[in-house]
C-alpha atoms as a PDB file:
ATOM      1  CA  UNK A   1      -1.491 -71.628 -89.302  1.00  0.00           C
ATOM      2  CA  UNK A   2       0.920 -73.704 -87.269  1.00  0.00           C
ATOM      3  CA  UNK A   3       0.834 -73.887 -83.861  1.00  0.00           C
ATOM      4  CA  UNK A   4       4.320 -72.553 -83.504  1.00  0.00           C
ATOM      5  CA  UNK A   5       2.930 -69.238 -85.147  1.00  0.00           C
ATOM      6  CA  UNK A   6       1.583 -65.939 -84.148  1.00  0.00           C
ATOM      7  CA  UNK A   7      -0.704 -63.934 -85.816  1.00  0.00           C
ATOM      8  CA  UNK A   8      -0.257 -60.305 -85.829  1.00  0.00           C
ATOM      9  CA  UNK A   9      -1.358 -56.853 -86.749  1.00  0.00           C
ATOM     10  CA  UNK A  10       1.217 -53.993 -86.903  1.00  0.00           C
ATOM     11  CA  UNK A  11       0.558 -50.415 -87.459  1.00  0.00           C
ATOM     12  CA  UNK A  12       2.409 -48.877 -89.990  1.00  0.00           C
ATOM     13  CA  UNK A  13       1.521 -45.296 -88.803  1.00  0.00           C
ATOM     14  CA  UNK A  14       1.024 -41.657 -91.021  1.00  0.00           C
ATOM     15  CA  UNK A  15      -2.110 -42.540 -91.954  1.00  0.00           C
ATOM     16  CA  UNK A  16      -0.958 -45.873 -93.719  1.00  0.00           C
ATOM     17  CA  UNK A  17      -2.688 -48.803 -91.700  1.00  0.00           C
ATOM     18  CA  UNK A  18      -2.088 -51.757 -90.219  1.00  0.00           C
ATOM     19  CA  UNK A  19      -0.445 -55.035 -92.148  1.00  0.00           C
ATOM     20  CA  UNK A  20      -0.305 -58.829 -91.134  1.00  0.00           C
ATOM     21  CA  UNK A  21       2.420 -60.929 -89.967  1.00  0.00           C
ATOM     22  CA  UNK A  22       3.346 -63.843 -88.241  1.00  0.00           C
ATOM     23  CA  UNK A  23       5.615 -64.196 -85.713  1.00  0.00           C
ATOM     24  CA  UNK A  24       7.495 -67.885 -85.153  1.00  0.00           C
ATOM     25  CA  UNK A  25       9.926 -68.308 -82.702  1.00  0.00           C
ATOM     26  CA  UNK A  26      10.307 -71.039 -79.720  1.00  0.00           C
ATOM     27  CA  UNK A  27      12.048 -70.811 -76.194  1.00  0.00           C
ATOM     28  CA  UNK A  28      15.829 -70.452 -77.018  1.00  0.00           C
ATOM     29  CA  UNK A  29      16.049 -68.396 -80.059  1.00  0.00           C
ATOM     30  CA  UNK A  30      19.436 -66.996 -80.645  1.00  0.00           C
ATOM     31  CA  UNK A  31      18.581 -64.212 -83.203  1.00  0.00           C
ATOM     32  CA  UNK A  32      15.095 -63.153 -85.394  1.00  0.00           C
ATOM     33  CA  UNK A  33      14.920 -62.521 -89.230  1.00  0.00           C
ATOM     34  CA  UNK A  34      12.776 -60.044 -89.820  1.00  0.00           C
ATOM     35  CA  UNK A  35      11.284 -61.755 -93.504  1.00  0.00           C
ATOM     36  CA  UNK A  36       9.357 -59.766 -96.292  1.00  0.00           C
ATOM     37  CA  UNK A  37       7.995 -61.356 -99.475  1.00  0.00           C
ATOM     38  CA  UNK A  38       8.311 -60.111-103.107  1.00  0.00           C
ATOM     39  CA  UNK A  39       6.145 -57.705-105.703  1.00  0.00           C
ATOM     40  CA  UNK A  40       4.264 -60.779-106.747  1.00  0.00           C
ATOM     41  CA  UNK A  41       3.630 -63.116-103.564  1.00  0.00           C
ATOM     42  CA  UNK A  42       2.402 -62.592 -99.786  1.00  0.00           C
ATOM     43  CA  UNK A  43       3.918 -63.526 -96.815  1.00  0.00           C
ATOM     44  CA  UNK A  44       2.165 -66.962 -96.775  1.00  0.00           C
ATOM     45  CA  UNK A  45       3.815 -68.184 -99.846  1.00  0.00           C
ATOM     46  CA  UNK A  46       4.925 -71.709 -99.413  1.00  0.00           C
ATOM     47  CA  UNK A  47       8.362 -70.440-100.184  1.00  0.00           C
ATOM     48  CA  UNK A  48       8.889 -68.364 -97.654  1.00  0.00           C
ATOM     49  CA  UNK A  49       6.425 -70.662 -95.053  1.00  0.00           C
ATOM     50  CA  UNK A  50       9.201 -73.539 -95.718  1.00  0.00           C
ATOM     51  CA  UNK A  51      12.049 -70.666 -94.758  1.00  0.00           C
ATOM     52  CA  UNK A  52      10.499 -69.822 -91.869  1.00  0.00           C
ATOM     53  CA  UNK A  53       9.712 -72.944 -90.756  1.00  0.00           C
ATOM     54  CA  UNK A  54      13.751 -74.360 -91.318  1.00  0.00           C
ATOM     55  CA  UNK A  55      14.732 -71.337 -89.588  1.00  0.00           C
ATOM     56  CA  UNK A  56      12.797 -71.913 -86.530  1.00  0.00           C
ATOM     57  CA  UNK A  57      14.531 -75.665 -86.671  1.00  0.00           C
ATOM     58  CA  UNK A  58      17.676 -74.134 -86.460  1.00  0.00           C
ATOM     59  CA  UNK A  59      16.684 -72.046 -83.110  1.00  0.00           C
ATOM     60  CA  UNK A  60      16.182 -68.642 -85.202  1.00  0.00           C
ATOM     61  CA  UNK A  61      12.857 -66.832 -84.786  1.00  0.00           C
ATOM     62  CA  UNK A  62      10.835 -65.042 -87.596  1.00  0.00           C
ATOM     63  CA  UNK A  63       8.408 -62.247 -87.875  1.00  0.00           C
ATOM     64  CA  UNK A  64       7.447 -62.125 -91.821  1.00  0.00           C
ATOM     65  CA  UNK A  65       4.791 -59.516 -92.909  1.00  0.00           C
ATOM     66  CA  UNK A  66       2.720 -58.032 -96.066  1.00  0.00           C
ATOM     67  CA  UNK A  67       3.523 -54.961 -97.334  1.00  0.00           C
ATOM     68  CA  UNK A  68       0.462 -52.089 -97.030  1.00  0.00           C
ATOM     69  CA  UNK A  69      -0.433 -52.857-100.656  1.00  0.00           C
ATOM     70  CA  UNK A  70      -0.646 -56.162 -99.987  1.00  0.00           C
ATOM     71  CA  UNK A  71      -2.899 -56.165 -96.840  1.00  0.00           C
ATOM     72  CA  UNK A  72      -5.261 -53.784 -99.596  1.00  0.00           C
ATOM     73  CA  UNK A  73      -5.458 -56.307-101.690  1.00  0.00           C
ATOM     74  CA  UNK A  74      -3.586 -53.991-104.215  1.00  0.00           C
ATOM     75  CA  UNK A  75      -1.347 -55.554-107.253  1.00  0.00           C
ATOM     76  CA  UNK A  76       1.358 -53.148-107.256  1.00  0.00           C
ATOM     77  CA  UNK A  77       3.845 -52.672-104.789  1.00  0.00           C
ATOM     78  CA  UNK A  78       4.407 -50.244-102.292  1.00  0.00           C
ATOM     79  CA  UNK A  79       6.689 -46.982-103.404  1.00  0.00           C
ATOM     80  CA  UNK A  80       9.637 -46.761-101.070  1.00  0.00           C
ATOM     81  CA  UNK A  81       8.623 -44.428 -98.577  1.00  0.00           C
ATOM     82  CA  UNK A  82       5.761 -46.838 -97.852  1.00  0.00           C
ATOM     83  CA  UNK A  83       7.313 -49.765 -97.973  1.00  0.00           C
ATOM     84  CA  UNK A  84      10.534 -48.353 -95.736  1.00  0.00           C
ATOM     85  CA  UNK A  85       7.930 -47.045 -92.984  1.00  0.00           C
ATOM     86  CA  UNK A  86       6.332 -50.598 -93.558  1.00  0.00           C
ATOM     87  CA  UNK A  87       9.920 -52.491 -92.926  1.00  0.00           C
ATOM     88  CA  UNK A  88      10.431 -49.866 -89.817  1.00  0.00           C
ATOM     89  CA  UNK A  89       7.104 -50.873 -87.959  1.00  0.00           C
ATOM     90  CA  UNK A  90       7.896 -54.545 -88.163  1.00  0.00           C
ATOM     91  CA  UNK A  91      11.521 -54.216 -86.998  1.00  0.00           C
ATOM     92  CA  UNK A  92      10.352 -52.456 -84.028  1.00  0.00           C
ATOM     93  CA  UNK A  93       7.163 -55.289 -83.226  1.00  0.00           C
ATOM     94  CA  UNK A  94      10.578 -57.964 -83.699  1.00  0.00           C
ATOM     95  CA  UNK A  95      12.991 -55.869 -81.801  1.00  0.00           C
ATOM     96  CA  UNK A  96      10.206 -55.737 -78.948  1.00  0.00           C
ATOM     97  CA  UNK A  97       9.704 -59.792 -79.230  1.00  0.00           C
ATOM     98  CA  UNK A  98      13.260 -60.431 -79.150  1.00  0.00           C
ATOM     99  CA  UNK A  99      15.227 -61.878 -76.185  1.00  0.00           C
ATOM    100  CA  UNK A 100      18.101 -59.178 -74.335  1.00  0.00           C
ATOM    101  CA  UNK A 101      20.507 -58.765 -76.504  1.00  0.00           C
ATOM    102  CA  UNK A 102      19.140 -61.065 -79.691  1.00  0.00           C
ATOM    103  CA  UNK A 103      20.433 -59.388 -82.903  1.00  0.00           C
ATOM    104  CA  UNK A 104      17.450 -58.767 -85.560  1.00  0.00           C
ATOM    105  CA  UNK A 105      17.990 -59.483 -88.954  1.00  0.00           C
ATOM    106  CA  UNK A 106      16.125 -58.017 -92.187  1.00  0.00           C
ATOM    107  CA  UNK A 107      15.646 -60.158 -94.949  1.00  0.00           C
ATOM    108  CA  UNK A 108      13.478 -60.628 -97.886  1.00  0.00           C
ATOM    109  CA  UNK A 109      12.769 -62.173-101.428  1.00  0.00           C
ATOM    110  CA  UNK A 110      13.248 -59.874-104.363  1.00  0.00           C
ATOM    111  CA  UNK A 111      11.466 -56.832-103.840  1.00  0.00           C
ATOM    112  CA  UNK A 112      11.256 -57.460 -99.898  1.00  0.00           C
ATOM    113  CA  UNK A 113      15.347 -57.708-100.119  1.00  0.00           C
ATOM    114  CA  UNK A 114      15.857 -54.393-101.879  1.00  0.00           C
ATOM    115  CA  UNK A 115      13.186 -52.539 -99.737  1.00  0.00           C
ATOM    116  CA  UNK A 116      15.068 -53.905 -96.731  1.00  0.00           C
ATOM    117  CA  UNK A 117      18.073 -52.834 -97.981  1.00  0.00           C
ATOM    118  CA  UNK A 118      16.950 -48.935 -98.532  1.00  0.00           C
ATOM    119  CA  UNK A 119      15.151 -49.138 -95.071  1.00  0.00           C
ATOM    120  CA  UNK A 120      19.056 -49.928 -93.438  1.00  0.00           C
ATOM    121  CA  UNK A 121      20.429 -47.690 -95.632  1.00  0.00           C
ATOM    122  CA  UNK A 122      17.884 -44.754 -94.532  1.00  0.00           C
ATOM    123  CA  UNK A 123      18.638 -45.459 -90.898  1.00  0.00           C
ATOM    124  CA  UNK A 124      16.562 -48.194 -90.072  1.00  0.00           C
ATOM    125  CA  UNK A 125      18.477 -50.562 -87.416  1.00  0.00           C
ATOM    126  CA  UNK A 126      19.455 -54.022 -88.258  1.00  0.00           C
ATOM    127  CA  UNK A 127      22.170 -56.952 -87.179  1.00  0.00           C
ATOM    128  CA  UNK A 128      22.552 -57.237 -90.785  1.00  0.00           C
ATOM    129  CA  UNK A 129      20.858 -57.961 -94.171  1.00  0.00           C
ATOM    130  CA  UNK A 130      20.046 -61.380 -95.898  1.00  0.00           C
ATOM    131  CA  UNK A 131      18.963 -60.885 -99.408  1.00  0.00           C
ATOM    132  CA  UNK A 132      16.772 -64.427-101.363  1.00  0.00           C
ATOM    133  CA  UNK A 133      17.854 -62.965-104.846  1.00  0.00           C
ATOM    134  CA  UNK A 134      18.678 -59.391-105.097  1.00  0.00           C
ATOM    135  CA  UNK A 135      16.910 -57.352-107.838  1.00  0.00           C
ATOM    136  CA  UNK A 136      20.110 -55.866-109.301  1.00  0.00           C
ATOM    137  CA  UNK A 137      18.038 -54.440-112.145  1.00  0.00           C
ATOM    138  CA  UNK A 138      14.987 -55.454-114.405  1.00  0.00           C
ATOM    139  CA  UNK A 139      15.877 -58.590-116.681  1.00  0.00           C
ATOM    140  CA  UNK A 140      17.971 -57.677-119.477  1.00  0.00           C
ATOM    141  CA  UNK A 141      18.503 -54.053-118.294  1.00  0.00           C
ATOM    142  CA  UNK A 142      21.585 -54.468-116.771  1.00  0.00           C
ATOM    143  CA  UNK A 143      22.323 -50.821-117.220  1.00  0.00           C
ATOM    144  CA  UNK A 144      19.178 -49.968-114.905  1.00  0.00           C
ATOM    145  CA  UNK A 145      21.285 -51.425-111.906  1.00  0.00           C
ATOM    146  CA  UNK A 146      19.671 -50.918-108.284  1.00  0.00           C
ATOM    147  CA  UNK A 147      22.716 -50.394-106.590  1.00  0.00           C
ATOM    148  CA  UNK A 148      22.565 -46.484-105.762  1.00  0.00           C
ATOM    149  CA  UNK A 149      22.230 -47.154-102.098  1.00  0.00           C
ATOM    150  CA  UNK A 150      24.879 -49.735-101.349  1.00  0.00           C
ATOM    151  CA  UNK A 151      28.176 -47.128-100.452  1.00  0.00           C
ATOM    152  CA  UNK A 152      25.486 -46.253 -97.309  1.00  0.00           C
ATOM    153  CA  UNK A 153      25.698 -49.780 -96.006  1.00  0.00           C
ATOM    154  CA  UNK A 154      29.147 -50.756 -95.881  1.00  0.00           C
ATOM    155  CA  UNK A 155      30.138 -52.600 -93.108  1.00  0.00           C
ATOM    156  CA  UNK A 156      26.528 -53.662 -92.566  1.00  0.00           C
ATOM    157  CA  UNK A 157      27.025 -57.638 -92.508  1.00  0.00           C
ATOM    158  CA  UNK A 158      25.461 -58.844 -96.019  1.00  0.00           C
ATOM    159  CA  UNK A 159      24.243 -62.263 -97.310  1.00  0.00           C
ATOM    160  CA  UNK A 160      23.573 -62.626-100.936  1.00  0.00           C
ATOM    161  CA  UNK A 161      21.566 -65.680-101.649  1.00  0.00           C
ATOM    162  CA  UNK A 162      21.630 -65.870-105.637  1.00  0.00           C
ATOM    163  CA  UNK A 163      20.768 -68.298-108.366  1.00  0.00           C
ATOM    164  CA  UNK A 164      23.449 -68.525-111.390  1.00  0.00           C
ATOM    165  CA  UNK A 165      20.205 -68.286-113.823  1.00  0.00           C
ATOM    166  CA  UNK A 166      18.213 -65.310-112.499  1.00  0.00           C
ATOM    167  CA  UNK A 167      17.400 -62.989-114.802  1.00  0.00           C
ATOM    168  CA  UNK A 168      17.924 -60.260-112.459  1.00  0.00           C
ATOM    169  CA  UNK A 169      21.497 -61.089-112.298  1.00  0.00           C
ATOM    170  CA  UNK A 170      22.487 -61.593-115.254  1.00  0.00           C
ATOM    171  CA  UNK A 171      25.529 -61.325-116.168  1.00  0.00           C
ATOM    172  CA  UNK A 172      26.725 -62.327-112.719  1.00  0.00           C
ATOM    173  CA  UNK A 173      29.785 -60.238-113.000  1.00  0.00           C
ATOM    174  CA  UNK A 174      27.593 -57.570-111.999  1.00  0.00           C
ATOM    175  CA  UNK A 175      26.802 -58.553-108.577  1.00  0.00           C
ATOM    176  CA  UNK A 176      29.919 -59.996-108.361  1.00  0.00           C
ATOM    177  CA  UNK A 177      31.351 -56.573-108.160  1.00  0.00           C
ATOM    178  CA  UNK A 178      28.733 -54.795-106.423  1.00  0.00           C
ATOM    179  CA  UNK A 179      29.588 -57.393-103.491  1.00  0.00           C
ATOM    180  CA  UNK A 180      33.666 -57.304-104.012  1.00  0.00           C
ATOM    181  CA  UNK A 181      33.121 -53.406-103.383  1.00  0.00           C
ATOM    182  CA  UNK A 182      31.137 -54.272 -99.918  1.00  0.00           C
ATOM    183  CA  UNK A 183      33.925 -57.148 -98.738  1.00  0.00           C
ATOM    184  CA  UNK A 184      34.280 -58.237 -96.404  1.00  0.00           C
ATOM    185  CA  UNK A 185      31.090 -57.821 -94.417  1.00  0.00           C
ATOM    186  CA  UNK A 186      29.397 -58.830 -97.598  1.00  0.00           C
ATOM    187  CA  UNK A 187      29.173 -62.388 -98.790  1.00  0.00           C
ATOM    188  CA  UNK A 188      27.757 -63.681-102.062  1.00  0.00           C
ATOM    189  CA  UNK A 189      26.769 -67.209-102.227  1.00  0.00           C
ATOM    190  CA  UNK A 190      25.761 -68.198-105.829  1.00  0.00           C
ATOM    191  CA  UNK A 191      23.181 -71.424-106.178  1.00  0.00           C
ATOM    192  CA  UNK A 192      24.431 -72.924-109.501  1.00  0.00           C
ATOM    193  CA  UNK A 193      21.771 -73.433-112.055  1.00  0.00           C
ATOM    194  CA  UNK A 194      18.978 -71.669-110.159  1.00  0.00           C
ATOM    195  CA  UNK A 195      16.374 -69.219-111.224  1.00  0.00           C
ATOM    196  CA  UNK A 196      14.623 -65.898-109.230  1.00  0.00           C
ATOM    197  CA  UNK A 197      12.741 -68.518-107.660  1.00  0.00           C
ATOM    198  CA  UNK A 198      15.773 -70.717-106.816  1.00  0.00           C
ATOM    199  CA  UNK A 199      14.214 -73.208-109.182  1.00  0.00           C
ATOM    200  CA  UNK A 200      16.483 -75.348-110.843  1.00  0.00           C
ATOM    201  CA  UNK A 201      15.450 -76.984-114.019  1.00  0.00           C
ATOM    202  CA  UNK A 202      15.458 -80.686-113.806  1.00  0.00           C
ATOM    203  CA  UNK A 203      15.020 -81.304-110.410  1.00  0.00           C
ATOM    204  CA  UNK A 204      11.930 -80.132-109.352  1.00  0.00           C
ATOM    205  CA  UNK A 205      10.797 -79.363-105.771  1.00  0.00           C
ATOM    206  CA  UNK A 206       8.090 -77.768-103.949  1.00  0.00           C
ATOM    207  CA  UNK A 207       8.348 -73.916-103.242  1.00  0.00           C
ATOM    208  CA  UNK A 208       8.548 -74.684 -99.312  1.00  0.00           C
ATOM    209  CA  UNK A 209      10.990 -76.895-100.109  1.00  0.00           C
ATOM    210  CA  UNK A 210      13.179 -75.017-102.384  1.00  0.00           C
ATOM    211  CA  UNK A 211      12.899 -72.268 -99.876  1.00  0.00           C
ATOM    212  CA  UNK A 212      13.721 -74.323 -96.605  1.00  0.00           C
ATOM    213  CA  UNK A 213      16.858 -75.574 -98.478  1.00  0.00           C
ATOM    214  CA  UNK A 214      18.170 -72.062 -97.953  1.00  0.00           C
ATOM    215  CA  UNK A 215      17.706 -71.715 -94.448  1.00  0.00           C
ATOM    216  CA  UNK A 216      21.167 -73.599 -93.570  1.00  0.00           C
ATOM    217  CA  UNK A 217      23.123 -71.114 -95.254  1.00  0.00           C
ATOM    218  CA  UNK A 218      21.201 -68.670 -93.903  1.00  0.00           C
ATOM    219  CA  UNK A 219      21.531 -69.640 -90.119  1.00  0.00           C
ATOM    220  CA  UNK A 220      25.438 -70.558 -90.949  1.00  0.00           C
ATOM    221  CA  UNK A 221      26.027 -66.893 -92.027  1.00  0.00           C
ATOM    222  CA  UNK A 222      23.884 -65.662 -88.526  1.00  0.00           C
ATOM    223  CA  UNK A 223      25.963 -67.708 -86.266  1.00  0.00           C
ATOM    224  CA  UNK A 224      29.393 -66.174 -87.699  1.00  0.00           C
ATOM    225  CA  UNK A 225      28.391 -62.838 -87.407  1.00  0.00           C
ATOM    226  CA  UNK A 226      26.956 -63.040 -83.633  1.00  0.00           C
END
């Protein structure tokens, strides 16, 4: 644990438990992204450790978190009731951590992403939504698409961080028109060549690395909607 970081325990409430997280954030702060992790990975998954981390170089402050299944040391995730009650409880610790006036984002890899996105779309409260590769549906089930809840959150300012390759997204022109319906408080912002990890093959990099390397864009797409 970095000195920069604080550990935390959040109660999810209705009977549910409390999860971990880790707030980083330094004197200065402009806004907080609120960060959760996918179906497969915690919180403390170098990927989204090297996020956080670029993000607090840039002056924006993170709170990431487990999900309750996680924090059981359960394998599958969280239904979305769960989950959305889980996302609530943490925007609420970051709202409470946050300067006057500091927006608070909600972001999250994969499964994280999508439960954010329901959460917003259910009433939860949010600057916006940054999404590190959208589930559109289960690889090669495009028809299965995971986009019922998107007409709820126009308007909502959007990031889509994508890779070309990710089988989630594929064919692209899927999310490409899932986003062209949200314009123009969506934006979709396509990493050529990369995977669901943001892996690209040939040039291999370190998960913290691969997932610091996103953190510009990221902080570039806070800053114009501030």
């Amino acid at each position: 644990m970095s000195d920069d970081e604080r550990p935390l325990s959040i109660d999810v409430g209705d009977g549910i438990g409390e999860v971990p997280a880790v707030l980083r954030r330094r004197d200065g702060a402009t806004a907080t992204v609120v960060v959760a992790h996918g179906a497969g990975a915690g919180k403390d998954h170098p990927f989204l450790t090297g996020f956080c981390r670029a993000l607090d170089d840039l002056d924006v402050a993170t709170l990431r978190f487990d999900f309750p299944y996680r924090a059981a040391g359960r394998r599958f995730p969280d239904r979305p009731p769960v989950a959305i009650a889980a996302w609530r409880a943490v925007m609420d610790v970051a709202r409470r951590a946050a300067g006057d006036g500091e927006p608070v984002w909600a972001s999250g890899k994969s499964f994280g992403g999508r439960m954010a996105s329901m959460a917003v779309a259910d009433g939860m409260d949010a600057a916006g939504l940054v999404f590190l590769g959208y589930p559109l549906h289960p690889p090669g089930r495009p028809e299965k698409s995971r986009d019922e809840h998107f007409p709820q959150l126009a308007g909502v300012p959007m990031l889509f961080l994508q890779g070309r390759n990710d089988p989630f997204a594929i064919p692209n022109e899927q999310l490409d028109r899932l986003v062209a319906d949200l314009a123009p408080s969506a934006v979709l912002d396509w990493i050529d060549g990369a995977n669901h990890s943001f892996e690209v093959k040939g040039a291999k990099r370190p998960a913290a690395e691969i997932g610091a390397g996103l953190a510009p864009r990221v902080a570039a797409f806070l800053a114009a909607h501030t």
